[in-house]
C-alpha atoms as a PDB file:
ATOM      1  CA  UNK A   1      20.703  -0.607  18.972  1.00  0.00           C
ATOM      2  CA  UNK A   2      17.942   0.652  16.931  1.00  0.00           C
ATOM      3  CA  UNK A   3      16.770  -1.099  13.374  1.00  0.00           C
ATOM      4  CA  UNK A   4      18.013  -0.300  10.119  1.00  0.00           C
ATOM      5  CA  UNK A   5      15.666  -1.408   7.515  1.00  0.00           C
ATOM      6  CA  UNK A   6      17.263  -2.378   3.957  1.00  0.00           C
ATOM      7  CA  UNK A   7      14.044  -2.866   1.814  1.00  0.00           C
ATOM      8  CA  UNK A   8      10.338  -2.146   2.334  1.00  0.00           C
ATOM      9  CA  UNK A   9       8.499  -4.181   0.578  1.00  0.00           C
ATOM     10  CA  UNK A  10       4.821  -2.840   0.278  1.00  0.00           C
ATOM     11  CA  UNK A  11       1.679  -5.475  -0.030  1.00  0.00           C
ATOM     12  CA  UNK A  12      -1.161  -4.415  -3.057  1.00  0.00           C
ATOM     13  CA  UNK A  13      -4.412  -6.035  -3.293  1.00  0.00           C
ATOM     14  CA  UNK A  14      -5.201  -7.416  -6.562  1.00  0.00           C
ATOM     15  CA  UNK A  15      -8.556  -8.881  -7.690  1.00  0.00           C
ATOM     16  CA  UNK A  16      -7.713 -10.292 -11.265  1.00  0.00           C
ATOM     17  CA  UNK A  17      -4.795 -11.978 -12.043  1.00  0.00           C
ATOM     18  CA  UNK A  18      -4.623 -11.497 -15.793  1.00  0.00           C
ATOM     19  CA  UNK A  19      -5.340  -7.873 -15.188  1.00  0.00           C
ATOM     20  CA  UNK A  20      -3.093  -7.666 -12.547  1.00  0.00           C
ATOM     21  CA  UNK A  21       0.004  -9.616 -15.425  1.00  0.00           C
ATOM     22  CA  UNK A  22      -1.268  -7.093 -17.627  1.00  0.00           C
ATOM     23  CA  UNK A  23      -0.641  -4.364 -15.946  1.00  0.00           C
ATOM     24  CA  UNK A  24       2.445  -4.914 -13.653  1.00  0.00           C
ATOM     25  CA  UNK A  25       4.484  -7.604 -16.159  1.00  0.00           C
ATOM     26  CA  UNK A  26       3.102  -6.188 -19.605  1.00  0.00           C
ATOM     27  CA  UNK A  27       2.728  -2.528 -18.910  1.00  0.00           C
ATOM     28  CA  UNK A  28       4.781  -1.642 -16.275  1.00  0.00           C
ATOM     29  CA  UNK A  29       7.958  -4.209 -17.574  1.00  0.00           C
ATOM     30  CA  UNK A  30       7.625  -5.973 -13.637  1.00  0.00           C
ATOM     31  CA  UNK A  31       8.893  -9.665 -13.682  1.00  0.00           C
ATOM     32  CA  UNK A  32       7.799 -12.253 -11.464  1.00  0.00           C
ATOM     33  CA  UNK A  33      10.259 -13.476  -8.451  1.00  0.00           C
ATOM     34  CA  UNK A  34       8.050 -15.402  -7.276  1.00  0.00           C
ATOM     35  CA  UNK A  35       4.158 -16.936  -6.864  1.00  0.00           C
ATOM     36  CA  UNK A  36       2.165 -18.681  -4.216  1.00  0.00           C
ATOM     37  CA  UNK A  37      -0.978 -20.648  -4.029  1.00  0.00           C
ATOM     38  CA  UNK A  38      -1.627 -22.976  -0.642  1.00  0.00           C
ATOM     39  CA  UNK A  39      -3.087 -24.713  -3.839  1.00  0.00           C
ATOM     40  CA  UNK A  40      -4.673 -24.988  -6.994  1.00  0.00           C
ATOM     41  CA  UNK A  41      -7.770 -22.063  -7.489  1.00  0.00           C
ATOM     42  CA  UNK A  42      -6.840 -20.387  -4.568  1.00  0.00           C
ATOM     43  CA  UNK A  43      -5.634 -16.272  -4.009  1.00  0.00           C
ATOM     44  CA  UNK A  44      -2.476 -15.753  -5.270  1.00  0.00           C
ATOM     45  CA  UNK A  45      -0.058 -14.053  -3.682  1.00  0.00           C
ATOM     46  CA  UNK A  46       3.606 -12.779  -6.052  1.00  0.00           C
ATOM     47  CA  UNK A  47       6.297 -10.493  -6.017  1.00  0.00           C
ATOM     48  CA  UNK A  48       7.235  -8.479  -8.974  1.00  0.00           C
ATOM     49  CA  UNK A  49      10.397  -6.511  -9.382  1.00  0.00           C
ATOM     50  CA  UNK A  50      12.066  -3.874 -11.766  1.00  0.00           C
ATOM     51  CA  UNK A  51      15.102  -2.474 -10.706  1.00  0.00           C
ATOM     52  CA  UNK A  52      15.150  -1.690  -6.794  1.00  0.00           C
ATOM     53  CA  UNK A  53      11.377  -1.686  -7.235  1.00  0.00           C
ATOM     54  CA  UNK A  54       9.831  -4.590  -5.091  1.00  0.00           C
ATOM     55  CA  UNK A  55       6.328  -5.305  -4.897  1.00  0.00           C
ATOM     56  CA  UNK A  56       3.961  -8.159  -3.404  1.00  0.00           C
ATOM     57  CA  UNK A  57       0.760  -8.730  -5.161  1.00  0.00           C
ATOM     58  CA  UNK A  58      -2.266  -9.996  -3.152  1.00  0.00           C
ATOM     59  CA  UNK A  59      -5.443 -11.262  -4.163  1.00  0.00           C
ATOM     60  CA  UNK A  60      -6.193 -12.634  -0.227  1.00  0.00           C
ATOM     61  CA  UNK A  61      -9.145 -10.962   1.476  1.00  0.00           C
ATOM     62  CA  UNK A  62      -6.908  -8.339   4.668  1.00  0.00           C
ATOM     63  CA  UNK A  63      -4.036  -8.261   2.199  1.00  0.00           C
ATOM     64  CA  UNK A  64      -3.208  -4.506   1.406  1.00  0.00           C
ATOM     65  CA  UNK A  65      -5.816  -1.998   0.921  1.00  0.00           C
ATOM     66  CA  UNK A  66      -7.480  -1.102  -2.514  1.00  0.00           C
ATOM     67  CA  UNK A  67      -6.896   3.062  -3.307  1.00  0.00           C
ATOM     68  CA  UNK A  68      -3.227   2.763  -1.609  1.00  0.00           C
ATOM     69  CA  UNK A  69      -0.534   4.965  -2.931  1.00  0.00           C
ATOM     70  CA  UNK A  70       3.514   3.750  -3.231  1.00  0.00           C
ATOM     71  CA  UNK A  71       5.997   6.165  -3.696  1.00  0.00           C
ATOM     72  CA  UNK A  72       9.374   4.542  -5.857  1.00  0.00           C
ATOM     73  CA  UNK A  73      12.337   7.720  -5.917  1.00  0.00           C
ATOM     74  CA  UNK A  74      15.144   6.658  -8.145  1.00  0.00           C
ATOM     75  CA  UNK A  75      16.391   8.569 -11.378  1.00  0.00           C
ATOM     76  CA  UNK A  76      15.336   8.417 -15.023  1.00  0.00           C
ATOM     77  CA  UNK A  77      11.805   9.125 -15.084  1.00  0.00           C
ATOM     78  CA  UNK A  78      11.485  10.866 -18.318  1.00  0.00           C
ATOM     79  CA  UNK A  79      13.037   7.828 -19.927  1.00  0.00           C
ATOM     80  CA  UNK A  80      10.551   5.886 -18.302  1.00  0.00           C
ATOM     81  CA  UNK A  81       7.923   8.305 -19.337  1.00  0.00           C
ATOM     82  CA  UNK A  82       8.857   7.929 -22.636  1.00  0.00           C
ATOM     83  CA  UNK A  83       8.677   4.225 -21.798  1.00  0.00           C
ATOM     84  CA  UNK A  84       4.919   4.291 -20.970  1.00  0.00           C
ATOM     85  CA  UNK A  85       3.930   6.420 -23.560  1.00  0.00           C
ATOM     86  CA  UNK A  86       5.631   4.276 -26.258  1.00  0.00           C
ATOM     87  CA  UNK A  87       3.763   1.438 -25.378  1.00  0.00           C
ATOM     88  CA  UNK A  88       0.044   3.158 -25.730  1.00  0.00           C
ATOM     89  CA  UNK A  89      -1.923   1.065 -23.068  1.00  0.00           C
ATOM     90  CA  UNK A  90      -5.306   1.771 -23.256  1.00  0.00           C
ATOM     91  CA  UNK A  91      -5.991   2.689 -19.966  1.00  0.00           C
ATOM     92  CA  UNK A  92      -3.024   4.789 -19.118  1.00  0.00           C
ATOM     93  CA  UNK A  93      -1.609   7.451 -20.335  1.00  0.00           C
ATOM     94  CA  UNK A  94       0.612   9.284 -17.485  1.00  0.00           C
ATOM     95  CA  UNK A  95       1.861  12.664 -17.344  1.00  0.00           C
ATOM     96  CA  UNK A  96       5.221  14.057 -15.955  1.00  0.00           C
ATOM     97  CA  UNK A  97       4.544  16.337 -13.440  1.00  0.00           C
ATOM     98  CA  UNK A  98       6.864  18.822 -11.889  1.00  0.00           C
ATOM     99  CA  UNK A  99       6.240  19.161  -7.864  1.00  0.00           C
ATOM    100  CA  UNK A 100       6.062  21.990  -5.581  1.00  0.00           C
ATOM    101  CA  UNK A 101       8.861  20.134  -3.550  1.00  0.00           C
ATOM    102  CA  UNK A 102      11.061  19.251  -6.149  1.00  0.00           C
ATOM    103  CA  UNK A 103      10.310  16.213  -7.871  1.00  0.00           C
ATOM    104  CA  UNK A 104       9.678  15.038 -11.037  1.00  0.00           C
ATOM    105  CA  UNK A 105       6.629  12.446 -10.663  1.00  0.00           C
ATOM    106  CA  UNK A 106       5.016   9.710 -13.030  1.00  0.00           C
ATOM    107  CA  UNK A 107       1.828   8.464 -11.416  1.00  0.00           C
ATOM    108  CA  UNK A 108       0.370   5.306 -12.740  1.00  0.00           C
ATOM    109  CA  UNK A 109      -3.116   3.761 -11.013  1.00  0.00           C
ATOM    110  CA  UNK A 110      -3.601  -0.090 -11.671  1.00  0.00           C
ATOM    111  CA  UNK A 111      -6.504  -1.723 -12.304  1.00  0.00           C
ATOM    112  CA  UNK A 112      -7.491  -2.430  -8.644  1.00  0.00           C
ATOM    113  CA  UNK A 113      -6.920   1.327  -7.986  1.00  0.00           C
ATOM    114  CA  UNK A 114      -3.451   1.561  -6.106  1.00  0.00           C
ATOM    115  CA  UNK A 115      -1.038   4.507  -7.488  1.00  0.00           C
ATOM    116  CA  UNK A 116       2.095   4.100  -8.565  1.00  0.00           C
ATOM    117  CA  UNK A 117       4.621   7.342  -8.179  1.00  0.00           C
ATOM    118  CA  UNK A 118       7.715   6.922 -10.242  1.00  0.00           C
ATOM    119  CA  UNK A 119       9.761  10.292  -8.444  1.00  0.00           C
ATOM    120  CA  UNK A 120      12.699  11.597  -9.391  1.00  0.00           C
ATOM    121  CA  UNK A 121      14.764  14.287  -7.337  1.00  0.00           C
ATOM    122  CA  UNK A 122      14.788  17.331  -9.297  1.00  0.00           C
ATOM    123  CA  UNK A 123      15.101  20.803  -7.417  1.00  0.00           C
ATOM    124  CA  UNK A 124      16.788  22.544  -5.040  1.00  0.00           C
ATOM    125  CA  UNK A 125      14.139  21.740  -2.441  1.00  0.00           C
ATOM    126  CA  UNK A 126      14.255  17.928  -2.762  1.00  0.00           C
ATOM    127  CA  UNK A 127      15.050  16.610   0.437  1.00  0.00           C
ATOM    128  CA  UNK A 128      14.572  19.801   2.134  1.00  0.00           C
ATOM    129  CA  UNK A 129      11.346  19.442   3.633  1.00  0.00           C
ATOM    130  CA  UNK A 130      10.890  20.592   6.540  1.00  0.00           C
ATOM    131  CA  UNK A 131       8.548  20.355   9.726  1.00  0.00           C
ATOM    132  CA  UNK A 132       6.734  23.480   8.123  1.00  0.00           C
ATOM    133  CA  UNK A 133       6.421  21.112   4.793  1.00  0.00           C
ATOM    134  CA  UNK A 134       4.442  18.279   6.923  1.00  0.00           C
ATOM    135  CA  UNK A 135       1.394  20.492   7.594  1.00  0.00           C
ATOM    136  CA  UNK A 136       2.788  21.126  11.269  1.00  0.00           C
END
């Protein structure tokens, strides 16, 4: 029997939490599931959700790697385009791209410098993509 996964849940590292609540609560619209401290003034660790976007937040030294990139495909991006851009944050202002393989694409980089790519399914190509579209 092989595995079926049901969720990935991807690990960022995070340096500042207030930055970090800025970004992901305030910006993005996240909202906490959950924290964790082993206790007071120590790294926390939280997942944030939005929709069937789930992310874990890490401020632990190993935890996730700074410059990673996550990839959420769902529908709807120009409405959250027009989302983003409504609420002017000072350090973002995304574009919607169109993709050579069929996507439309919001990219977002937080504070820490992990990007964010909001993807919509778009063209004829989506889901097409080949061995000959993997660089083999």
């Amino acid at each position: 029997m092989s595995f079926i996964a049901n969720q990935v849940i991807p690990v960022l590292r995070i340096f500042d939490e207030q930055k970090a609540r800025e970004f992901y609560l305030g910006y993005l619209g996240f909202s906490v599931d959950f924290e964790h401290r082993f206790e007071p003034g120590t790294p926390l660790f939280m997942q944030v959700s939005r929709g069937g976007i789930t992310l874990r937040l890490s401020e632990h030294h190993g935890d996730g790697t700074p410059g990673s990139i996550v990839t959420a495909i769902g529908v709807g991006i120009e409405a959250l385009h027009r989302e983003l851009q409504a609420k002017h944050y000072k350090y973002m202002n995304p574009g919607l791209d169109t993709t050579e393989w069929g996507t439309r694409d919001v990219c977002v980089v937080d504070p820490f410098g992990n990007r964010i790519i909001f993807s919509e399914r778009v063209g004829p190509s989506a889901g097409d993509v080949g061995s000959e579209g993997l660089g083999e």
